[in-house]
Every structure is written in C-alpha cells, then in structure tokens.
C-alpha atoms as a PDB file:
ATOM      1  CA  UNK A   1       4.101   3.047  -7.381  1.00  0.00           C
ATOM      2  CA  UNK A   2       4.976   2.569  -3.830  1.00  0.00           C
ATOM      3  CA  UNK A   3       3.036   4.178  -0.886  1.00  0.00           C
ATOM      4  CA  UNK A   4       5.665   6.925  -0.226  1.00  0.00           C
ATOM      5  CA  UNK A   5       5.307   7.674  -3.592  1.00  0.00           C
ATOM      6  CA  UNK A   6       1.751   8.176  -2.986  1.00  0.00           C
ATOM      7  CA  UNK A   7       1.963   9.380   0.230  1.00  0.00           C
ATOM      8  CA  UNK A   8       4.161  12.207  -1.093  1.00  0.00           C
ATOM      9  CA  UNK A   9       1.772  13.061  -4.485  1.00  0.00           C
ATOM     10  CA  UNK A  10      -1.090  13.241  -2.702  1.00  0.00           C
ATOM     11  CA  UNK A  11       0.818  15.699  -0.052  1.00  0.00           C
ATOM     12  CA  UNK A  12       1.849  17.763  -3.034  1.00  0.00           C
ATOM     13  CA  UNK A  13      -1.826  17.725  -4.453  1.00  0.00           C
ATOM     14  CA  UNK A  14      -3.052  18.962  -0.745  1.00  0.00           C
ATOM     15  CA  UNK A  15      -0.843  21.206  -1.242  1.00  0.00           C
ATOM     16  CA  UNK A  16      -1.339  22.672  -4.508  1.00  0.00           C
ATOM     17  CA  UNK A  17      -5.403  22.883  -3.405  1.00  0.00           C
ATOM     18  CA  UNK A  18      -4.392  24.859  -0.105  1.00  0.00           C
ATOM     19  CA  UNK A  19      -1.458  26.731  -0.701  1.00  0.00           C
ATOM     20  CA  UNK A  20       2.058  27.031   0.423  1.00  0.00           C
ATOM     21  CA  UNK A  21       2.518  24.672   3.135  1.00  0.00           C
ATOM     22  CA  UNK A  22       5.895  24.839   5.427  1.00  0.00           C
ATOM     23  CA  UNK A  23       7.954  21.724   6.084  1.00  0.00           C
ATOM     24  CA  UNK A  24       6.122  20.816   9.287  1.00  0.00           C
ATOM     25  CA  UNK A  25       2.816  21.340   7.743  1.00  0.00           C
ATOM     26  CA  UNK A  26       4.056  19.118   4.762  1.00  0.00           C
ATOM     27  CA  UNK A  27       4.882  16.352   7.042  1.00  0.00           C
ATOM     28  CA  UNK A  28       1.563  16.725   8.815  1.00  0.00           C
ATOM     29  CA  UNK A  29      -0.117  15.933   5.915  1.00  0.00           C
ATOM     30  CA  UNK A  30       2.195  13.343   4.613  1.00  0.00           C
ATOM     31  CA  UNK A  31       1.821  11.231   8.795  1.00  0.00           C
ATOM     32  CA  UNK A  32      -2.225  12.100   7.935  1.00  0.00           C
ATOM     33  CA  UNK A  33      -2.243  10.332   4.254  1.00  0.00           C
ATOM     34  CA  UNK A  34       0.181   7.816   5.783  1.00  0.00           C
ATOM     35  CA  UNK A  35      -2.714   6.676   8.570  1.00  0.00           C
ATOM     36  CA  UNK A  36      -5.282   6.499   6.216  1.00  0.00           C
ATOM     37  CA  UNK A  37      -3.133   3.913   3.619  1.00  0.00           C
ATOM     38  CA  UNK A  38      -2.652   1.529   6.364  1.00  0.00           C
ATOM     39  CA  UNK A  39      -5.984   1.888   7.786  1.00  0.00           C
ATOM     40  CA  UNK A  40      -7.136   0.969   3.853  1.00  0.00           C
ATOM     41  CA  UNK A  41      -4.965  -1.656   3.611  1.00  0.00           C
ATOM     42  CA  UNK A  42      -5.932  -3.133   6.801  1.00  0.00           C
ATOM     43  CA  UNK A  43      -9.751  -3.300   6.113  1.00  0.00           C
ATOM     44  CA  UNK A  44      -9.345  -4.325   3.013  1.00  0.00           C
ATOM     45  CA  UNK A  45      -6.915  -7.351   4.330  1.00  0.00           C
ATOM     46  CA  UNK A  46      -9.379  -8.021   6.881  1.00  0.00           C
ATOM     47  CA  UNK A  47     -12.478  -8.374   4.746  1.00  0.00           C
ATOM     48  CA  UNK A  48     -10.155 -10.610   2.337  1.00  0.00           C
ATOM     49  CA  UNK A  49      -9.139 -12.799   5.112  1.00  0.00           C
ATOM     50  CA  UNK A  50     -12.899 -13.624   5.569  1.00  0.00           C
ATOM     51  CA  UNK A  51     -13.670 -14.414   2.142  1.00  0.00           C
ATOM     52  CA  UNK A  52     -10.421 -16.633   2.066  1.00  0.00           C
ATOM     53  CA  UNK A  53     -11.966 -18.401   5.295  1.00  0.00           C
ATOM     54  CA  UNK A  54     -15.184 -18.794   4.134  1.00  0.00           C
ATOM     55  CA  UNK A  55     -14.164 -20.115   0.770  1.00  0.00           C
ATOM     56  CA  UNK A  56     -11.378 -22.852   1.851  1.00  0.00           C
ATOM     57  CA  UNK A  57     -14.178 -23.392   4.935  1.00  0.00           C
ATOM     58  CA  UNK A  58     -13.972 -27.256   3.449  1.00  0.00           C
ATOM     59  CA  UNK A  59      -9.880 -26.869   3.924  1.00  0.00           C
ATOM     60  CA  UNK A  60      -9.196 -24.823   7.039  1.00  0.00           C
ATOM     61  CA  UNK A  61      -5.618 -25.347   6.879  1.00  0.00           C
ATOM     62  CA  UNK A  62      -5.518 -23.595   3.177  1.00  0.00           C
ATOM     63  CA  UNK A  63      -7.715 -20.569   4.811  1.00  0.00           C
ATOM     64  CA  UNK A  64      -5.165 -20.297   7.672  1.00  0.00           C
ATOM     65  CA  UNK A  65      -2.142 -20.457   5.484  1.00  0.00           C
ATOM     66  CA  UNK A  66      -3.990 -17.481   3.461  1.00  0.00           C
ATOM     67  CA  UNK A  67      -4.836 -15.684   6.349  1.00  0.00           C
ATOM     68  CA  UNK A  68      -1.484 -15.899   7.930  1.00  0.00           C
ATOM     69  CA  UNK A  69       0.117 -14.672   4.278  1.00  0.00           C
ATOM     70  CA  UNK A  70      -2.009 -12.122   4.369  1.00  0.00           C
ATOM     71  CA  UNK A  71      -1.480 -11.015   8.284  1.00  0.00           C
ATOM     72  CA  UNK A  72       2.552 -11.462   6.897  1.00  0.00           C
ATOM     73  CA  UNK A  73       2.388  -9.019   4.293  1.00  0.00           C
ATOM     74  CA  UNK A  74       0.032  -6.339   6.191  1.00  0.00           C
ATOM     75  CA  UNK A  75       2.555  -6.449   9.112  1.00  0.00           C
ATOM     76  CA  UNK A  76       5.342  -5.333   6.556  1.00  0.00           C
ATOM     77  CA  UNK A  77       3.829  -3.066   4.896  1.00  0.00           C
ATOM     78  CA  UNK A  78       3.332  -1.129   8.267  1.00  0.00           C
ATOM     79  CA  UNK A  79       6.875  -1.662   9.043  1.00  0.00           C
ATOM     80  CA  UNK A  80       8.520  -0.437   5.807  1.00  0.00           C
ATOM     81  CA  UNK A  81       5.664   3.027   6.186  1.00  0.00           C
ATOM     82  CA  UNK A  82       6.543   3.248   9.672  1.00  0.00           C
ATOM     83  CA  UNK A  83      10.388   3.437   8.039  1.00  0.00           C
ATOM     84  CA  UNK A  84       9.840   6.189   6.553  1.00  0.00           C
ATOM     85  CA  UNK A  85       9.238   8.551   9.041  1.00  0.00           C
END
C-alpha cells in the first residue's frame, strides 16, 4: 500500500471517529497524517543509518554506500508525498 493510500484511510478513519469533515478539513488532516509519515520514516532511516555504520565500522566505505542508499530513498519518498499535494 502506498503512503497516499494510507494517508487517505487514515483521513477517512479520522473522519468516521469525528464526523463529517468538509474538503478543507479533509485535507487538513490528510497534510497532518502526511507530516507525521515522513517524520516516521525519517527517524526510523536515521536510527538505521547508525546501526549500518556501526556494523560495517570495519568497512566504512560499505556503511557509507548504505547510508547514502538510505539518504537516496528517504529524499524520494519526500518528493513523491510532497507530489501529492
């Protein structure tokens, strides 16, 4: 499932909790969720950075090459979410 997918069942879940919700409220909720993916993903890319770093601490090159993968992937993720506002 993709993160607009999420995004946009957890805003209908809100939703269904609160009440009817007009279109600007929906996409308040929606930029809200949104926020909080990429914050997740970003700690949790963080904290797996440092365990790739301290694991390949023998190889630093490998633990770069992870790190940098991993900085690759986090920086598209925020630019496909950012896309779909």
């Amino acid at each position: 499932m993709s993160l607009k997918d999420r995004s946009e069942e957890v805003t209908d879940a809100v939703v269904d909790l609160l009440g009817e919700a007009g279109p600007e409220q929906r996409e308040g909720i929606a930029k809200i969720i949104e926020k909080a993916l990429i914050s997740s993903y970003r700690d949790c890319t963080e904290r797996n950075t440092r365990v790739a770093v301290a694991c390949c601490e023998a190889d630093q090159d490998k633990a770069h090459k992870i790190s940098e993968e991993m900085r690759r992937a986090t920086t598209a993720l925020i630019a496909n979410l950012s896309a779909l506002r």
